[in-house]
Protein backbone atom coordinates (compact mmCIF):
# COMPACT_ATOMS: atom_id res chain seq x y z
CA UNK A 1 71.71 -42.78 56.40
CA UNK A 2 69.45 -43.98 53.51
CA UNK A 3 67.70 -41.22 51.63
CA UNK A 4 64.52 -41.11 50.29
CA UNK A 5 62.65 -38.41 48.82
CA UNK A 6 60.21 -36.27 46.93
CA UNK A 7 60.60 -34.50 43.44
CA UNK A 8 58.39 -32.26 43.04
CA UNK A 9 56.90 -27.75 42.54
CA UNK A 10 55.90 -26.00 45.88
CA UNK A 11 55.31 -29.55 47.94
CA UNK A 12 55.63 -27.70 51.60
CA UNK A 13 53.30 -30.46 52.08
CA UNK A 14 53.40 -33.97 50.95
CA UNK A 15 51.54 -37.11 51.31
CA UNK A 16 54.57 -39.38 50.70
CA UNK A 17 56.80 -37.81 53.05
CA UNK A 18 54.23 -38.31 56.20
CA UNK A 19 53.63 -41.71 55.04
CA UNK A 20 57.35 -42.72 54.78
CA UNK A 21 58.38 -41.09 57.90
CA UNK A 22 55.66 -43.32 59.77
CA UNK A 23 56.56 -46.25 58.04
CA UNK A 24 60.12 -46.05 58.24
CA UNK A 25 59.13 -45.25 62.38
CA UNK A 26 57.05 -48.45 62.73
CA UNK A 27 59.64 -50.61 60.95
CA UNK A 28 62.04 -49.37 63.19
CA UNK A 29 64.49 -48.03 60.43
CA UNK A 30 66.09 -45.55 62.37
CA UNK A 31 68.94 -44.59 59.56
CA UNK A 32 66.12 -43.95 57.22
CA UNK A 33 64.74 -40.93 56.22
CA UNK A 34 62.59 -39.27 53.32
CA UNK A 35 62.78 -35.63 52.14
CA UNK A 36 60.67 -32.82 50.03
CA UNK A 37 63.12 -32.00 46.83
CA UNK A 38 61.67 -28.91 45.72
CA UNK A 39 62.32 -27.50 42.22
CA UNK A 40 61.69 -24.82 40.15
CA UNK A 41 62.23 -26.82 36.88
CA UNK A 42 64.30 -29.89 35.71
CA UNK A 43 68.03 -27.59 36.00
CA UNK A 44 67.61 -28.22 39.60
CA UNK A 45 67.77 -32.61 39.12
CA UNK A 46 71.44 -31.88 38.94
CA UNK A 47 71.25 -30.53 42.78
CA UNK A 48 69.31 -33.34 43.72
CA UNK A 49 70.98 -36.08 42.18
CA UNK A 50 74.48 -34.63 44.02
CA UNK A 51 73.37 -35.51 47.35
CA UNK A 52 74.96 -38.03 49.56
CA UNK A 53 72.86 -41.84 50.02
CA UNK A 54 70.11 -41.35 48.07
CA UNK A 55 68.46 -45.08 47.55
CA UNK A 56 64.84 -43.48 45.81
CA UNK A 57 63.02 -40.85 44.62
CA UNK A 58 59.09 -40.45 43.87
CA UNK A 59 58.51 -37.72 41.33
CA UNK A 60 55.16 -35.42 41.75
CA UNK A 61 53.68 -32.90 39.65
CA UNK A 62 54.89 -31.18 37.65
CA UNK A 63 58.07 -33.60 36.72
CA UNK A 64 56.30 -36.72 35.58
CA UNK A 65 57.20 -36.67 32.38
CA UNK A 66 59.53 -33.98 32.16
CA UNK A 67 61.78 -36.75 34.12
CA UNK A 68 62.43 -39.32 31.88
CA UNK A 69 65.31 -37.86 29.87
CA UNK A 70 67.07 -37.52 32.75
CA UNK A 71 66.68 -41.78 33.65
CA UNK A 72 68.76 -44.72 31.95
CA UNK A 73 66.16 -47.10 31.56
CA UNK A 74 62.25 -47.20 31.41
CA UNK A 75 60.13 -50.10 33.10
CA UNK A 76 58.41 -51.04 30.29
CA UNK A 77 54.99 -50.13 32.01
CA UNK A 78 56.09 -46.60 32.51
CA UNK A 79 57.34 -46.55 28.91
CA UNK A 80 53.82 -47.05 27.75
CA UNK A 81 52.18 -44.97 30.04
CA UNK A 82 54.58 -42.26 28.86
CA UNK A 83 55.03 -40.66 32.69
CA UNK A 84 57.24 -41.98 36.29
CA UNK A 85 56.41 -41.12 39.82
CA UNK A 86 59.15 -43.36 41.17
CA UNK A 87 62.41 -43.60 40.20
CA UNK A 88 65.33 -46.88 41.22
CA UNK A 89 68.52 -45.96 42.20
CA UNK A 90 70.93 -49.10 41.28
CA UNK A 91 74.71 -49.52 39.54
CA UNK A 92 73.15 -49.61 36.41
CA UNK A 93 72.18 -45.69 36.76
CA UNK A 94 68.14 -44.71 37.16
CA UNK A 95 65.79 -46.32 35.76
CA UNK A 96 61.65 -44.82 35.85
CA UNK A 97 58.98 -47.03 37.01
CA UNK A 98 54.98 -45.75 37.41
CA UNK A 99 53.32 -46.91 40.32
CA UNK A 100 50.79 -44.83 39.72
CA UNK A 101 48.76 -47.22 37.64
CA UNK A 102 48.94 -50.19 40.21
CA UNK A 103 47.75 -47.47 43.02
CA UNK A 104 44.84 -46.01 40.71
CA UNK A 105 43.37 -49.78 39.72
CA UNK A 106 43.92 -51.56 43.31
CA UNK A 107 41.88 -48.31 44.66
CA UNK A 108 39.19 -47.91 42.02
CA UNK A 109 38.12 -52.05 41.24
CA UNK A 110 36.33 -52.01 44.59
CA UNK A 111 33.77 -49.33 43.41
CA UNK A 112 33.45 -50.38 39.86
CA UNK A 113 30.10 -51.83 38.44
CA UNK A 114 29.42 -53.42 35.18
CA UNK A 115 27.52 -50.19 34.40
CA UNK A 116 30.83 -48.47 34.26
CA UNK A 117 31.44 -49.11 30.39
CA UNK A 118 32.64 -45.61 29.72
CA UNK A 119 34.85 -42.61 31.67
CA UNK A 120 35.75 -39.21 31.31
CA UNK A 121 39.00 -38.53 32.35
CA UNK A 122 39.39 -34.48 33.86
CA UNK A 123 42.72 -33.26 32.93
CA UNK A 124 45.65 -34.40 30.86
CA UNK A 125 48.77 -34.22 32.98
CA UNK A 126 51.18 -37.19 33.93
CA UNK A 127 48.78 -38.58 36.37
CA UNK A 128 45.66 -39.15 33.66
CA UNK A 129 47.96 -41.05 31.85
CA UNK A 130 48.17 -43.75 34.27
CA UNK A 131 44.48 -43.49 34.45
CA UNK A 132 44.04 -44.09 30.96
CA UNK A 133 46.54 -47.31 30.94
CA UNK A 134 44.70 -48.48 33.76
CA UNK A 135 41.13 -48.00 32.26
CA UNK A 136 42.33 -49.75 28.45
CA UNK A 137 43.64 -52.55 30.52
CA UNK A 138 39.98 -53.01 32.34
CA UNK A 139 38.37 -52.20 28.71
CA UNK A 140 36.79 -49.31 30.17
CA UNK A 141 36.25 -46.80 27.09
CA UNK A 142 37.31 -43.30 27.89
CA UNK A 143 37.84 -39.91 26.89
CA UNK A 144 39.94 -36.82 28.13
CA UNK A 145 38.13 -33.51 29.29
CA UNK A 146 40.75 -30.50 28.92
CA UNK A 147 40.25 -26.64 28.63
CA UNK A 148 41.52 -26.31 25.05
CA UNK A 149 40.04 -28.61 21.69
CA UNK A 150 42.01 -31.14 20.87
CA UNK A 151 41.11 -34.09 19.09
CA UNK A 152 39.67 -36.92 20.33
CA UNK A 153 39.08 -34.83 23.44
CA UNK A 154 36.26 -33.00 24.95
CA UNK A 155 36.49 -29.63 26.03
CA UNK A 156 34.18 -28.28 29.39
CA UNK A 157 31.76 -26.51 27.39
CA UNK A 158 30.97 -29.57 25.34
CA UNK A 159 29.86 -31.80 28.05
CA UNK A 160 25.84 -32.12 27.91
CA UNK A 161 23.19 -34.64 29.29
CA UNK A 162 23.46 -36.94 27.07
CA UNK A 163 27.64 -37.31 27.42
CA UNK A 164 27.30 -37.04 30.89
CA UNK A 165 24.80 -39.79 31.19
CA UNK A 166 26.80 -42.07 28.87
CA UNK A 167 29.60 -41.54 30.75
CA UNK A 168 29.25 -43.01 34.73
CA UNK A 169 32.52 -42.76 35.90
CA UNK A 170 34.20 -39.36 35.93
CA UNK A 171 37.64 -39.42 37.28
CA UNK A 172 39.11 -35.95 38.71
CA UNK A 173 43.11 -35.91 37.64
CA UNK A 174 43.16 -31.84 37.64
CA UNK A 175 44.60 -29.83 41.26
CA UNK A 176 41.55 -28.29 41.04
CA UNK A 177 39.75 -28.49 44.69
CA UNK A 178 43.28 -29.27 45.98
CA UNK A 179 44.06 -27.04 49.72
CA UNK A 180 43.50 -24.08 50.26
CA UNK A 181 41.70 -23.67 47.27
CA UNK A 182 38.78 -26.19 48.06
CA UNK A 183 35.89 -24.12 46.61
CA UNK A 184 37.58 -24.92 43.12
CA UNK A 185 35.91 -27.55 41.03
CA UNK A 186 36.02 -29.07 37.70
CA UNK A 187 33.25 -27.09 35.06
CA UNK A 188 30.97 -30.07 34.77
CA UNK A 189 27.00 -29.89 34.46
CA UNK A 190 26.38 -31.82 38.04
CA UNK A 191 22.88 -31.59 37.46
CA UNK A 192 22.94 -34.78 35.11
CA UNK A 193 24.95 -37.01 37.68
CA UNK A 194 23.15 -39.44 39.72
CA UNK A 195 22.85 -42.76 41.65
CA UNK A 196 24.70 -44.77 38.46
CA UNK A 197 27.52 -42.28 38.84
CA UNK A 198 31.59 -42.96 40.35
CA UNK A 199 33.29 -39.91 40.70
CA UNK A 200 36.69 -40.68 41.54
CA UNK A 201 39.03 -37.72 42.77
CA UNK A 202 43.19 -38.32 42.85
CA UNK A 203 42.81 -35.37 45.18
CA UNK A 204 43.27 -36.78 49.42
CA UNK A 205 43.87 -33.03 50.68
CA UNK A 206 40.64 -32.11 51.33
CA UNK A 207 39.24 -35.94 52.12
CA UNK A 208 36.10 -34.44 50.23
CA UNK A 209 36.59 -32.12 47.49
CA UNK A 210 33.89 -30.19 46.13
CA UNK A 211 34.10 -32.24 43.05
CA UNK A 212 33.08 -35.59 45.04
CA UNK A 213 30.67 -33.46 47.60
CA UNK A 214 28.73 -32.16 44.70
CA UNK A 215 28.86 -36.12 42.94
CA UNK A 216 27.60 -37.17 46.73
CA UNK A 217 24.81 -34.85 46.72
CA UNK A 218 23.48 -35.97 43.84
CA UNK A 219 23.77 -39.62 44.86
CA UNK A 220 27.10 -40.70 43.20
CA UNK A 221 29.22 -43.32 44.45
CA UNK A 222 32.80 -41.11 45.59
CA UNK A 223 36.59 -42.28 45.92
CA UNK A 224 39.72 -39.43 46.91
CA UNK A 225 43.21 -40.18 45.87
CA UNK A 226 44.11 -41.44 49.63
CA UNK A 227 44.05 -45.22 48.97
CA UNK A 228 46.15 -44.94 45.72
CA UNK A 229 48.61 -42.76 47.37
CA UNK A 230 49.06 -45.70 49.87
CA UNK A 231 49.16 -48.53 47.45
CA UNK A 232 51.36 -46.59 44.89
CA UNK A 233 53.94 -46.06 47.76
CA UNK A 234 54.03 -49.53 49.16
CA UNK A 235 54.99 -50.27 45.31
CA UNK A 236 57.44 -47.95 45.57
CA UNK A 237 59.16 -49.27 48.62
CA UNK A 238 58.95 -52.66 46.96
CA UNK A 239 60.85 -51.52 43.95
CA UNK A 240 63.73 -49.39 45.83
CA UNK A 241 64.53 -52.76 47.83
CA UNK A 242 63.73 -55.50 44.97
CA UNK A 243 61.63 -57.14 46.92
């Protein structure tokens, strides 16, 4: 049997696995199969890495970059970007790769406008960090929105008209919204987006968070997280067999 799986905090549910179990069903790769690895923190790798036939692992929240002193070698993208969501088993030991990145840019370049100069990015965990190497590799200027100040950072509080205006495309990297808890929303003053607005949500669980319902009402363009989800795991299958 070859072995896939999930790394990940409290994933009863997970995108990949679904995804993999249909794929690995329509490509008729019966001696395939792809697992939830559920951890409480990084002592329990050790557990993981023990079992029998593991070929690949994707790595979820909150692991990303917690991860990568556990790996023998860095693809150099996921060196910059600082965080891995997919990890190559080979003789050479493990080495990190981010698909993330290729997932977020394949799904967002449909939607983007030449308006779309400048982005806030909601949240700071592994996952905005593959937004940010994606948006500095389409120029796209950008700035992180967190709870506390940091610098170079905005916090909730400080987001007016005028930033919010400046700023067209918002990009949702937080849980917040995320099932059950779809009431939740980022803090943002919704009353200053409009028609020139993207609000892009990494969130697929609900299809429409309130984040991208309250964008929509308001006449924003809106993108979930299901389309990167796909494309970052057909990267991922690429790199577990070379291809």
């Amino acid at each position: 049997m070859n072995r896939f799986g999930l790394l990940g905090r409290n994933i009863s549910y997970s995108f990949s696995q679904g995804y993999f179990t249909e794929k690995f069903k329509g490509l008729g790769l019966k001696d395939h199969s792809y697992e939830n690895f559920d951890i409480q923190n990084m002592d329990g790798f050790k557990n993981v890495l023990a079992q029998d036939n593991l070929k690949g692992l994707n790595v979820t929240i909150p692991y990303k970059q917690d991860i990568i002193p556990f790996l023998d070698e860095l693809d150099e993208k996921a060196a910059k970007i600082g965080a891995v969501n997919t990890i190559q088993f080979s003789e050479k030991g493990l080495k990190g790769f981010n698909t993330d990145a290729y997932g977020f840019q394949k799904s967002l370049e449909p939607f983007l406008k030449p308006h779309h100069k400048n982005a806030l990015i909601l949240g700071t965990g592994g996952a905005s960090k593959a937004v940010r190497f994606v948006l500095d590799e389409l120029g796209i200027a950008n700035t992180y929105v967190s709870r506390s100040k940091k610098e170079g950072q905005y916090t909730y509080n400080e987001l007016d008209q005028s930033i919010l205006e400046k700023n067209t495309l918002i990009i949702n990297c937080t849980p917040l919204g995320t099932y059950p808890n779809i009431e939740d929303k980022p803090a943002l003053p919704y009353q200053y987006i409009g028609p020139d607005h993207l609000l892009y949500d990494l969130i697929y669980n609900p299809e429409k968070t309130s984040f991208l319902a309250m964008g929509e009402a308001n006449g924003a363009t809106i993108c979930n997280g299901l389309k990167m989800l796909e494309q970052q795991a057909e990267k991922a299958w690429e790199i577990w067999n070379n291809l």
